[in-house]
N, C-alpha and C. Protein backbone atom coordinates (compact mmCIF):
# COMPACT_ATOMS: atom_id res chain seq x y z
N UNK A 1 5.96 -8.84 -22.80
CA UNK A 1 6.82 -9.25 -21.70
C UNK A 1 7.26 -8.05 -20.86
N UNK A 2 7.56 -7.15 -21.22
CA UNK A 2 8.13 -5.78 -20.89
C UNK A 2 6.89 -5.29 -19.89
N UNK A 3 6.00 -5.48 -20.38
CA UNK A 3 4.63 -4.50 -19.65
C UNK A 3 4.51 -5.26 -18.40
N UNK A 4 4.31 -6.63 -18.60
CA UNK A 4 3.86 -7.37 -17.53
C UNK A 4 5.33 -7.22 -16.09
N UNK A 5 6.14 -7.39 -16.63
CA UNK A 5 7.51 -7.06 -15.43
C UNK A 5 7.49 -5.82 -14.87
N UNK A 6 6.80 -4.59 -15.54
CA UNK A 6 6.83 -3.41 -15.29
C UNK A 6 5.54 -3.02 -14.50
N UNK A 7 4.60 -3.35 -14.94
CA UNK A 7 3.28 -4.02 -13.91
C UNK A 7 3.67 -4.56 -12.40
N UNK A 8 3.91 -5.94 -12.22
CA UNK A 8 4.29 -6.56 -11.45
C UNK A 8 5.24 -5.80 -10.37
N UNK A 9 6.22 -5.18 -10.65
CA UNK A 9 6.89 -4.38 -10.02
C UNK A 9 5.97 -3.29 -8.72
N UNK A 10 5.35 -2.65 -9.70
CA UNK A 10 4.06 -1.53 -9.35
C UNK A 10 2.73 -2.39 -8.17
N UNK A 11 2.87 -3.33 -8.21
CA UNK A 11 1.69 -3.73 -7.87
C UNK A 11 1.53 -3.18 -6.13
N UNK A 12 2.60 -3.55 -5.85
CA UNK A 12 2.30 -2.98 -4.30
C UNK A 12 3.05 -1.57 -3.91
N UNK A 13 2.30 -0.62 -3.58
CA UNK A 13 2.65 0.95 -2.95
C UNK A 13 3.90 0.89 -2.82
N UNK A 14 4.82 1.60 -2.96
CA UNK A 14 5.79 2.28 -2.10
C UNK A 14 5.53 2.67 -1.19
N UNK A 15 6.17 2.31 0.13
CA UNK A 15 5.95 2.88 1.70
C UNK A 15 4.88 2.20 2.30
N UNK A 16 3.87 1.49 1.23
CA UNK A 16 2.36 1.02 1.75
C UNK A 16 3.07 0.06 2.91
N UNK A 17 3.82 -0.62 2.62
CA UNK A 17 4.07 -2.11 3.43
C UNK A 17 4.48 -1.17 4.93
N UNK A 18 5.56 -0.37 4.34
CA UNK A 18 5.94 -0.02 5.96
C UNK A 18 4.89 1.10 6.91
N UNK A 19 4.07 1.44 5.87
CA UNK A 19 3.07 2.38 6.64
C UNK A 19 1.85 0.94 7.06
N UNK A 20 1.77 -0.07 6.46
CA UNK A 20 0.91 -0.94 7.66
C UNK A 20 1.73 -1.10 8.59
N UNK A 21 3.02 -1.86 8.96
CA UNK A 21 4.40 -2.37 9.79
C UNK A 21 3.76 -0.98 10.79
N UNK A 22 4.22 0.46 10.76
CA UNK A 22 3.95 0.96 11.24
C UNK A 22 2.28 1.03 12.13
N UNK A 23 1.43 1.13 11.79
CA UNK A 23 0.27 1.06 12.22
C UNK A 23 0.07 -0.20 12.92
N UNK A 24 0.65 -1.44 12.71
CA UNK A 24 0.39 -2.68 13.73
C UNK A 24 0.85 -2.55 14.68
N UNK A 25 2.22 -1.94 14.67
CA UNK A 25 3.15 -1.51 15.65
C UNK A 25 2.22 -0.64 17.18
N UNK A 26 2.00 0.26 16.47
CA UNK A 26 0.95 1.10 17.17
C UNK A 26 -0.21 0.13 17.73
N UNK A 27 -0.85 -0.57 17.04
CA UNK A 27 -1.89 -1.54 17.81
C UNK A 27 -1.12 -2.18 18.22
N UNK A 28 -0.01 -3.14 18.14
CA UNK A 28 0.38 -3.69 19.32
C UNK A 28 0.94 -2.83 21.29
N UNK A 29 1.82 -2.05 20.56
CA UNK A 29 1.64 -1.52 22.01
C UNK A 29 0.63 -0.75 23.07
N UNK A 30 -0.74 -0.36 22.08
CA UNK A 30 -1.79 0.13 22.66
C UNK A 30 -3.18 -0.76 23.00
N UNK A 31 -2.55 -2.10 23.13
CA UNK A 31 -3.67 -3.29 23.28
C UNK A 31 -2.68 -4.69 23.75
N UNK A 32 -3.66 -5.45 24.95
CA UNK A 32 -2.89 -6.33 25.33
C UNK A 32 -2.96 -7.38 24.28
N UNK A 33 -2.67 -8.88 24.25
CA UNK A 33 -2.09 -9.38 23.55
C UNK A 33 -3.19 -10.18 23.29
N UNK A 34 -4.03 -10.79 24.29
CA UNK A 34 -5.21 -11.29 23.45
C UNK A 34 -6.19 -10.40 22.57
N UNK A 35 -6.12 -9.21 23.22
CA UNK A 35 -7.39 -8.05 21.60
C UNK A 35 -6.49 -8.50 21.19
N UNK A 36 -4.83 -8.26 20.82
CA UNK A 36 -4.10 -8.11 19.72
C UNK A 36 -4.50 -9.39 18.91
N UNK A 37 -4.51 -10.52 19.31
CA UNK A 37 -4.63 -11.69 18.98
C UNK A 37 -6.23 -11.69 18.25
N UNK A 38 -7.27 -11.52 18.61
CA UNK A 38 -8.55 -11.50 18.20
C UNK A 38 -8.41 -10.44 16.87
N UNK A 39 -7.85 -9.43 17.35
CA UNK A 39 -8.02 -8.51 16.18
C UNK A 39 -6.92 -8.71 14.83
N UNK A 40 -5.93 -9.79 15.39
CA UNK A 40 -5.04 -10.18 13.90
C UNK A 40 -5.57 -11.00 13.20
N UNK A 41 -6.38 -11.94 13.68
CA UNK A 41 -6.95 -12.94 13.34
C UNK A 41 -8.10 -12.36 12.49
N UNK A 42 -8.74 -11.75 12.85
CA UNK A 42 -9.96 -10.89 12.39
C UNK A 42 -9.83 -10.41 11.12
N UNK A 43 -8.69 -9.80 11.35
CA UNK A 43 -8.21 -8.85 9.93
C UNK A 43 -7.26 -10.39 9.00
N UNK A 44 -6.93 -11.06 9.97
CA UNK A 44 -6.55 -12.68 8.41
C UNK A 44 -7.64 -12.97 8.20
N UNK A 45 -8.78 -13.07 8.51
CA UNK A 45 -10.47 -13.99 7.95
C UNK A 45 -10.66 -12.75 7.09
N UNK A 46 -10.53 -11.32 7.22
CA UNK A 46 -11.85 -10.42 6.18
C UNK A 46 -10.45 -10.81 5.30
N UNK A 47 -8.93 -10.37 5.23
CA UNK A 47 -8.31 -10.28 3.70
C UNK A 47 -8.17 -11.50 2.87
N UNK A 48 -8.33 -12.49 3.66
CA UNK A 48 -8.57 -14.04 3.43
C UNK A 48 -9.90 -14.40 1.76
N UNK A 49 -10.59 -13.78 2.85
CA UNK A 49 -11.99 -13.95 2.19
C UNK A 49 -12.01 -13.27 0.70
N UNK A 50 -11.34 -12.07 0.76
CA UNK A 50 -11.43 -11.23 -0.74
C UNK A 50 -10.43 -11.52 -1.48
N UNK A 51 -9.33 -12.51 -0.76
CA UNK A 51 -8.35 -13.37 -1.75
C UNK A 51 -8.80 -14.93 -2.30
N UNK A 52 -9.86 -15.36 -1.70
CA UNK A 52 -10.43 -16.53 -2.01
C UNK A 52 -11.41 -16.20 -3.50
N UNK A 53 -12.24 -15.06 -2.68
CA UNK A 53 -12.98 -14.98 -3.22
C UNK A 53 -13.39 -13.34 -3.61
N UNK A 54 -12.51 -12.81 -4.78
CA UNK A 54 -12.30 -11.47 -4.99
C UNK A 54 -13.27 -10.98 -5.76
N UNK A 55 -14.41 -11.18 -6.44
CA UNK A 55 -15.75 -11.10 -7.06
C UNK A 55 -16.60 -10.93 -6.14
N UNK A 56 -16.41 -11.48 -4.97
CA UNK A 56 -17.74 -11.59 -4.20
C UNK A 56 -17.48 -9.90 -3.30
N UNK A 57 -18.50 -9.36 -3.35
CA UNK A 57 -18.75 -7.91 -2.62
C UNK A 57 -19.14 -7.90 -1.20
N UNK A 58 -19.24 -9.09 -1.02
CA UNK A 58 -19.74 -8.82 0.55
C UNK A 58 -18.40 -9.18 1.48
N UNK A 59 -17.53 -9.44 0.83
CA UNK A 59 -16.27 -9.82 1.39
C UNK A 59 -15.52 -8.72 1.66
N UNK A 60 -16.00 -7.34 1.33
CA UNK A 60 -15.68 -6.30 1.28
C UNK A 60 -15.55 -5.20 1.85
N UNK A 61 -16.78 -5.43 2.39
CA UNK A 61 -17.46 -4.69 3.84
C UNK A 61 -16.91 -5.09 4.99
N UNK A 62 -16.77 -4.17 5.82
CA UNK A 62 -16.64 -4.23 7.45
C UNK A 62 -18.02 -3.51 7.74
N UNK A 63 -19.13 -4.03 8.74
CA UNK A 63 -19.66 -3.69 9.01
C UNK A 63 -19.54 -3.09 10.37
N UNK A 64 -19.27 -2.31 11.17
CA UNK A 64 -18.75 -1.65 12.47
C UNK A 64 -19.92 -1.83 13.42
N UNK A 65 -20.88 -2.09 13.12
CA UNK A 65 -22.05 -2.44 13.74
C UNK A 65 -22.17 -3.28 14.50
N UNK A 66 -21.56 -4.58 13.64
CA UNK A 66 -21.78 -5.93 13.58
C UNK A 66 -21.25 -6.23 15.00
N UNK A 67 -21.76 -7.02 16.18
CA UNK A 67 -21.25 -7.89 17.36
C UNK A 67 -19.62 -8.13 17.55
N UNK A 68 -19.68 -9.11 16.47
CA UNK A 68 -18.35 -9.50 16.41
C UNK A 68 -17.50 -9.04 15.78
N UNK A 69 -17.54 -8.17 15.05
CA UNK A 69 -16.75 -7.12 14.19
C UNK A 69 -16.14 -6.07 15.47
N UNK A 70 -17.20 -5.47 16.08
CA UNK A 70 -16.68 -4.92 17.62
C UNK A 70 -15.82 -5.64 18.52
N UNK A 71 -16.42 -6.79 18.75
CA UNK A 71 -15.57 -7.38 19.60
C UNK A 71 -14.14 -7.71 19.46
N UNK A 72 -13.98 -8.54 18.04
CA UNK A 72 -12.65 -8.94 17.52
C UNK A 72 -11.90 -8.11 17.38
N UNK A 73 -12.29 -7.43 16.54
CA UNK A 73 -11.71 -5.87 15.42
C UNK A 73 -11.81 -4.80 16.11
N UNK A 74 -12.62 -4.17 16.48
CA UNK A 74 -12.91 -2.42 16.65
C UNK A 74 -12.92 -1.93 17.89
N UNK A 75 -12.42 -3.78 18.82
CA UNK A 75 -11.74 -3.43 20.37
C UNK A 75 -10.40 -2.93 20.45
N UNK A 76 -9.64 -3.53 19.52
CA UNK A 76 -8.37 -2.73 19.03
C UNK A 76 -8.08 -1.53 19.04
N UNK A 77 -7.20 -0.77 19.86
CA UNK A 77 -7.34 0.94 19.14
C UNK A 77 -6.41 0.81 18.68
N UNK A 78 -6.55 1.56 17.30
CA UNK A 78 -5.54 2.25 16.16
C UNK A 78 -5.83 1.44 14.79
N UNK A 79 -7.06 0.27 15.09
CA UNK A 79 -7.40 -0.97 13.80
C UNK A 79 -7.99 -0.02 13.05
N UNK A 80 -9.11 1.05 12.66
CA UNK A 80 -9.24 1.65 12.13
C UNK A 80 -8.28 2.16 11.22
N UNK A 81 -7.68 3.26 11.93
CA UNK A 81 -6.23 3.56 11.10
C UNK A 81 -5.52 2.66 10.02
N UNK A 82 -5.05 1.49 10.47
CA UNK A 82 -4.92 0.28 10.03
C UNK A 82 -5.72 -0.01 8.98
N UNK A 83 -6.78 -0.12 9.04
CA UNK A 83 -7.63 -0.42 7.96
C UNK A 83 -7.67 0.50 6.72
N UNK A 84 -7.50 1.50 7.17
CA UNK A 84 -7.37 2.62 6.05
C UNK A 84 -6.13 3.25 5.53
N UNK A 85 -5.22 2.58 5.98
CA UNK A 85 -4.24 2.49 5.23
C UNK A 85 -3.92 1.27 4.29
N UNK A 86 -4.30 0.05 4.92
CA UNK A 86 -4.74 -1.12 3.75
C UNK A 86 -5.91 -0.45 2.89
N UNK A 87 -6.50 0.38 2.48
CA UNK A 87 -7.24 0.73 1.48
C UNK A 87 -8.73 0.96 2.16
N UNK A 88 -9.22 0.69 3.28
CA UNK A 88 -10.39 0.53 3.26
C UNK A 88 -10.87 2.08 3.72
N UNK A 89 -12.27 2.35 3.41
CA UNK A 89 -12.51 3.86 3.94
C UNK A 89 -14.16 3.90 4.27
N UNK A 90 -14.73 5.02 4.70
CA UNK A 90 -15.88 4.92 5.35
C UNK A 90 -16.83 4.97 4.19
N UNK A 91 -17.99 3.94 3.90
CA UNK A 91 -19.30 4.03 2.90
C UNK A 91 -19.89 5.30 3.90
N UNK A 92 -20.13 4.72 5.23
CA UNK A 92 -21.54 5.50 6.11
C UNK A 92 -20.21 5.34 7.20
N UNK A 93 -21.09 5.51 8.86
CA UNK A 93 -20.78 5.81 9.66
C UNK A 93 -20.83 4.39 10.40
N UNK A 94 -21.23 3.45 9.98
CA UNK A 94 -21.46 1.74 9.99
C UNK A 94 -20.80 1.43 9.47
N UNK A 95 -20.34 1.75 8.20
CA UNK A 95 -19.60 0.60 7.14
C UNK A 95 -18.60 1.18 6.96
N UNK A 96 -17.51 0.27 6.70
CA UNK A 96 -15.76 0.61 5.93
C UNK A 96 -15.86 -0.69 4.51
N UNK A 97 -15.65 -0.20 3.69
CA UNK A 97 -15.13 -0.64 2.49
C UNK A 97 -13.84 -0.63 1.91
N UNK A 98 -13.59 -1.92 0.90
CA UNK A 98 -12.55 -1.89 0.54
C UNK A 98 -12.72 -2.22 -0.98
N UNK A 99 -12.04 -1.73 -2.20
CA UNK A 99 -12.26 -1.31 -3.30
C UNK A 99 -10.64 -2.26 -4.19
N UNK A 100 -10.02 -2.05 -3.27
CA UNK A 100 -8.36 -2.18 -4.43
C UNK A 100 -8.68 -3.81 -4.91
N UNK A 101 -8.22 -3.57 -5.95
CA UNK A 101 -8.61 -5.05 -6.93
C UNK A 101 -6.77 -5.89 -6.86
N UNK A 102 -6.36 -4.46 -6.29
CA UNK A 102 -5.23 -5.09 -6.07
C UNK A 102 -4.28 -6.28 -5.08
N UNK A 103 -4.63 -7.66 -5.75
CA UNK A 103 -4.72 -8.90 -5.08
C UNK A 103 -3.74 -9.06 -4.84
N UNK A 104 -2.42 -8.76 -4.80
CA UNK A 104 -0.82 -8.49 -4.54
C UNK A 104 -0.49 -7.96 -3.16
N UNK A 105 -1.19 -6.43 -3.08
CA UNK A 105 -1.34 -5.71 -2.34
C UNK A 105 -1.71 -6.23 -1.24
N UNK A 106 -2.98 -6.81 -1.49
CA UNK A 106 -3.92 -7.31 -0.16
C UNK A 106 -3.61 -8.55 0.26
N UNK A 107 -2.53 -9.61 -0.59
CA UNK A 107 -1.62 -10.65 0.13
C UNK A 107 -0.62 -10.06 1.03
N UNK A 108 -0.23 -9.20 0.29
CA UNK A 108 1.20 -8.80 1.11
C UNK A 108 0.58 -8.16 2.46
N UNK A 109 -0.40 -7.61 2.31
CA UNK A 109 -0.74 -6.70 4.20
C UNK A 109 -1.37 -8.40 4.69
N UNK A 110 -1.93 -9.04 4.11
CA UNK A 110 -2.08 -10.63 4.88
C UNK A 110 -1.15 -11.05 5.55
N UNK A 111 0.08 -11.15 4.52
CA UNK A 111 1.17 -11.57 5.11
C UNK A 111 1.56 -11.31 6.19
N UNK A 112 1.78 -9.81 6.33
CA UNK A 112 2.45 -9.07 7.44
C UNK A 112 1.57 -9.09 8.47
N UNK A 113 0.37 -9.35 8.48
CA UNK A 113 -0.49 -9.35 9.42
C UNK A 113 -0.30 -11.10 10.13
N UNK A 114 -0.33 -11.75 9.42
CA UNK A 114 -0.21 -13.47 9.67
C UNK A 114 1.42 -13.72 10.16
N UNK A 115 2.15 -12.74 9.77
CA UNK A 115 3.41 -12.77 10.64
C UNK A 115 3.53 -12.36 11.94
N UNK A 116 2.89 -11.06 12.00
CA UNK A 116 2.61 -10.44 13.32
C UNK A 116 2.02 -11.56 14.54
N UNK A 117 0.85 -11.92 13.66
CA UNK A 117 0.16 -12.91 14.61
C UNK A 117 0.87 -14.10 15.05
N UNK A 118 1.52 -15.00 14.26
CA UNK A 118 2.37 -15.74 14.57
C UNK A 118 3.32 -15.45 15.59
N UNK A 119 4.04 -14.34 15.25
CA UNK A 119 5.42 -13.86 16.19
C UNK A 119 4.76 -13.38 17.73
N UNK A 120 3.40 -13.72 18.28
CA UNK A 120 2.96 -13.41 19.37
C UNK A 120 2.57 -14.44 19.68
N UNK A 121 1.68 -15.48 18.62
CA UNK A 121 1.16 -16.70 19.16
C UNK A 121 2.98 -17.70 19.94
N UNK A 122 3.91 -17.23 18.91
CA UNK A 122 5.00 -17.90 19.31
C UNK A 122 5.73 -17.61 20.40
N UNK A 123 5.33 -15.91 20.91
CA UNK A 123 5.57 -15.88 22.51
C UNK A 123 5.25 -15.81 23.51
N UNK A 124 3.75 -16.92 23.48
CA UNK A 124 3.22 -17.54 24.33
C UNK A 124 3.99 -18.62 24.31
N UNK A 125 3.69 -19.48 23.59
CA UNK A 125 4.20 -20.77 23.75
C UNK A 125 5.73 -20.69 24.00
N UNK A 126 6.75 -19.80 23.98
CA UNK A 126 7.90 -19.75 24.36
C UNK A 126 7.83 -19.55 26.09
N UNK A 127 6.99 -18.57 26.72
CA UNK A 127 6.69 -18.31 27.65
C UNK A 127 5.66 -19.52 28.66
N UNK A 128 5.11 -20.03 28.11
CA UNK A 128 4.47 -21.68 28.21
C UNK A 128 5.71 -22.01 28.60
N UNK A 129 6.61 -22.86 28.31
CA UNK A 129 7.78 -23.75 28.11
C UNK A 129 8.39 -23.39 29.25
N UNK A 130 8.88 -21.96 29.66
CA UNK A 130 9.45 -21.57 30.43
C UNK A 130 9.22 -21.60 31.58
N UNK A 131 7.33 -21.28 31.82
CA UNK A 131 6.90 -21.66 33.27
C UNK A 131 6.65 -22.95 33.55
């Protein structure tokens, strides 16, 4: 009982949460609101995927190559950064990987990311209403 409470505690970084908070921050004011929007969304489908399905390796990869990986994601400036502070880091000069098995971790930057996105999708539609 002792181990597992003491575990649990540990599971997510110190500072990790506010060093993503920080880094979205930064992509939000250096990108208008639809990249922002494409690229939150982007980053909820890849952490999505390795919480569904945390065995599977291809869920793992960012391929930087990829069409829509550019478009959604890597139109963003500062998503990089971002990414590598959620854990992910360069295989090659194409690929970013992500390794942490830590499924706690990678809910909680979901979270904050699916909040972000929300708290913008919600000021459109506040701004909708108004005009």
């Amino acid at each position: 009982q002792k181990y597992r409470r003491i575990s649990e505690r540990k599971m997510v970084s110190p500072g990790q949460e506010e060093q993503v908070q920080e880094k979205l921050s930064e992509i939000l004011i250096n990108n208008d609101d639809q990249v922002n929007l494409q690229c939150l969304s982007t980053l909820c489908t890849l952490l999505s995927n390795i919480l569904k399905k945390p065995q599977e390796e291809k869920f793992r990869f960012v391929k930087k190559s990829n069409p829509g990986i550019q478009k959604k994601l890597l139109a963003a400036k500062g998503v990089e950064e971002l990414l590598k502070t959620m854990g992910y880091f360069e295989v090659s000069p194409e690929m970013l990987k992500i390794e942490s098995n830590n499924l706690k971790e990678i809910n909680q930057n979901l979270k904050i990311i699916r909040e972000t996105k929300e708290s913008i999708e919600d000021q459109y539609l506040t701004e909708e209403k108004i005009s």
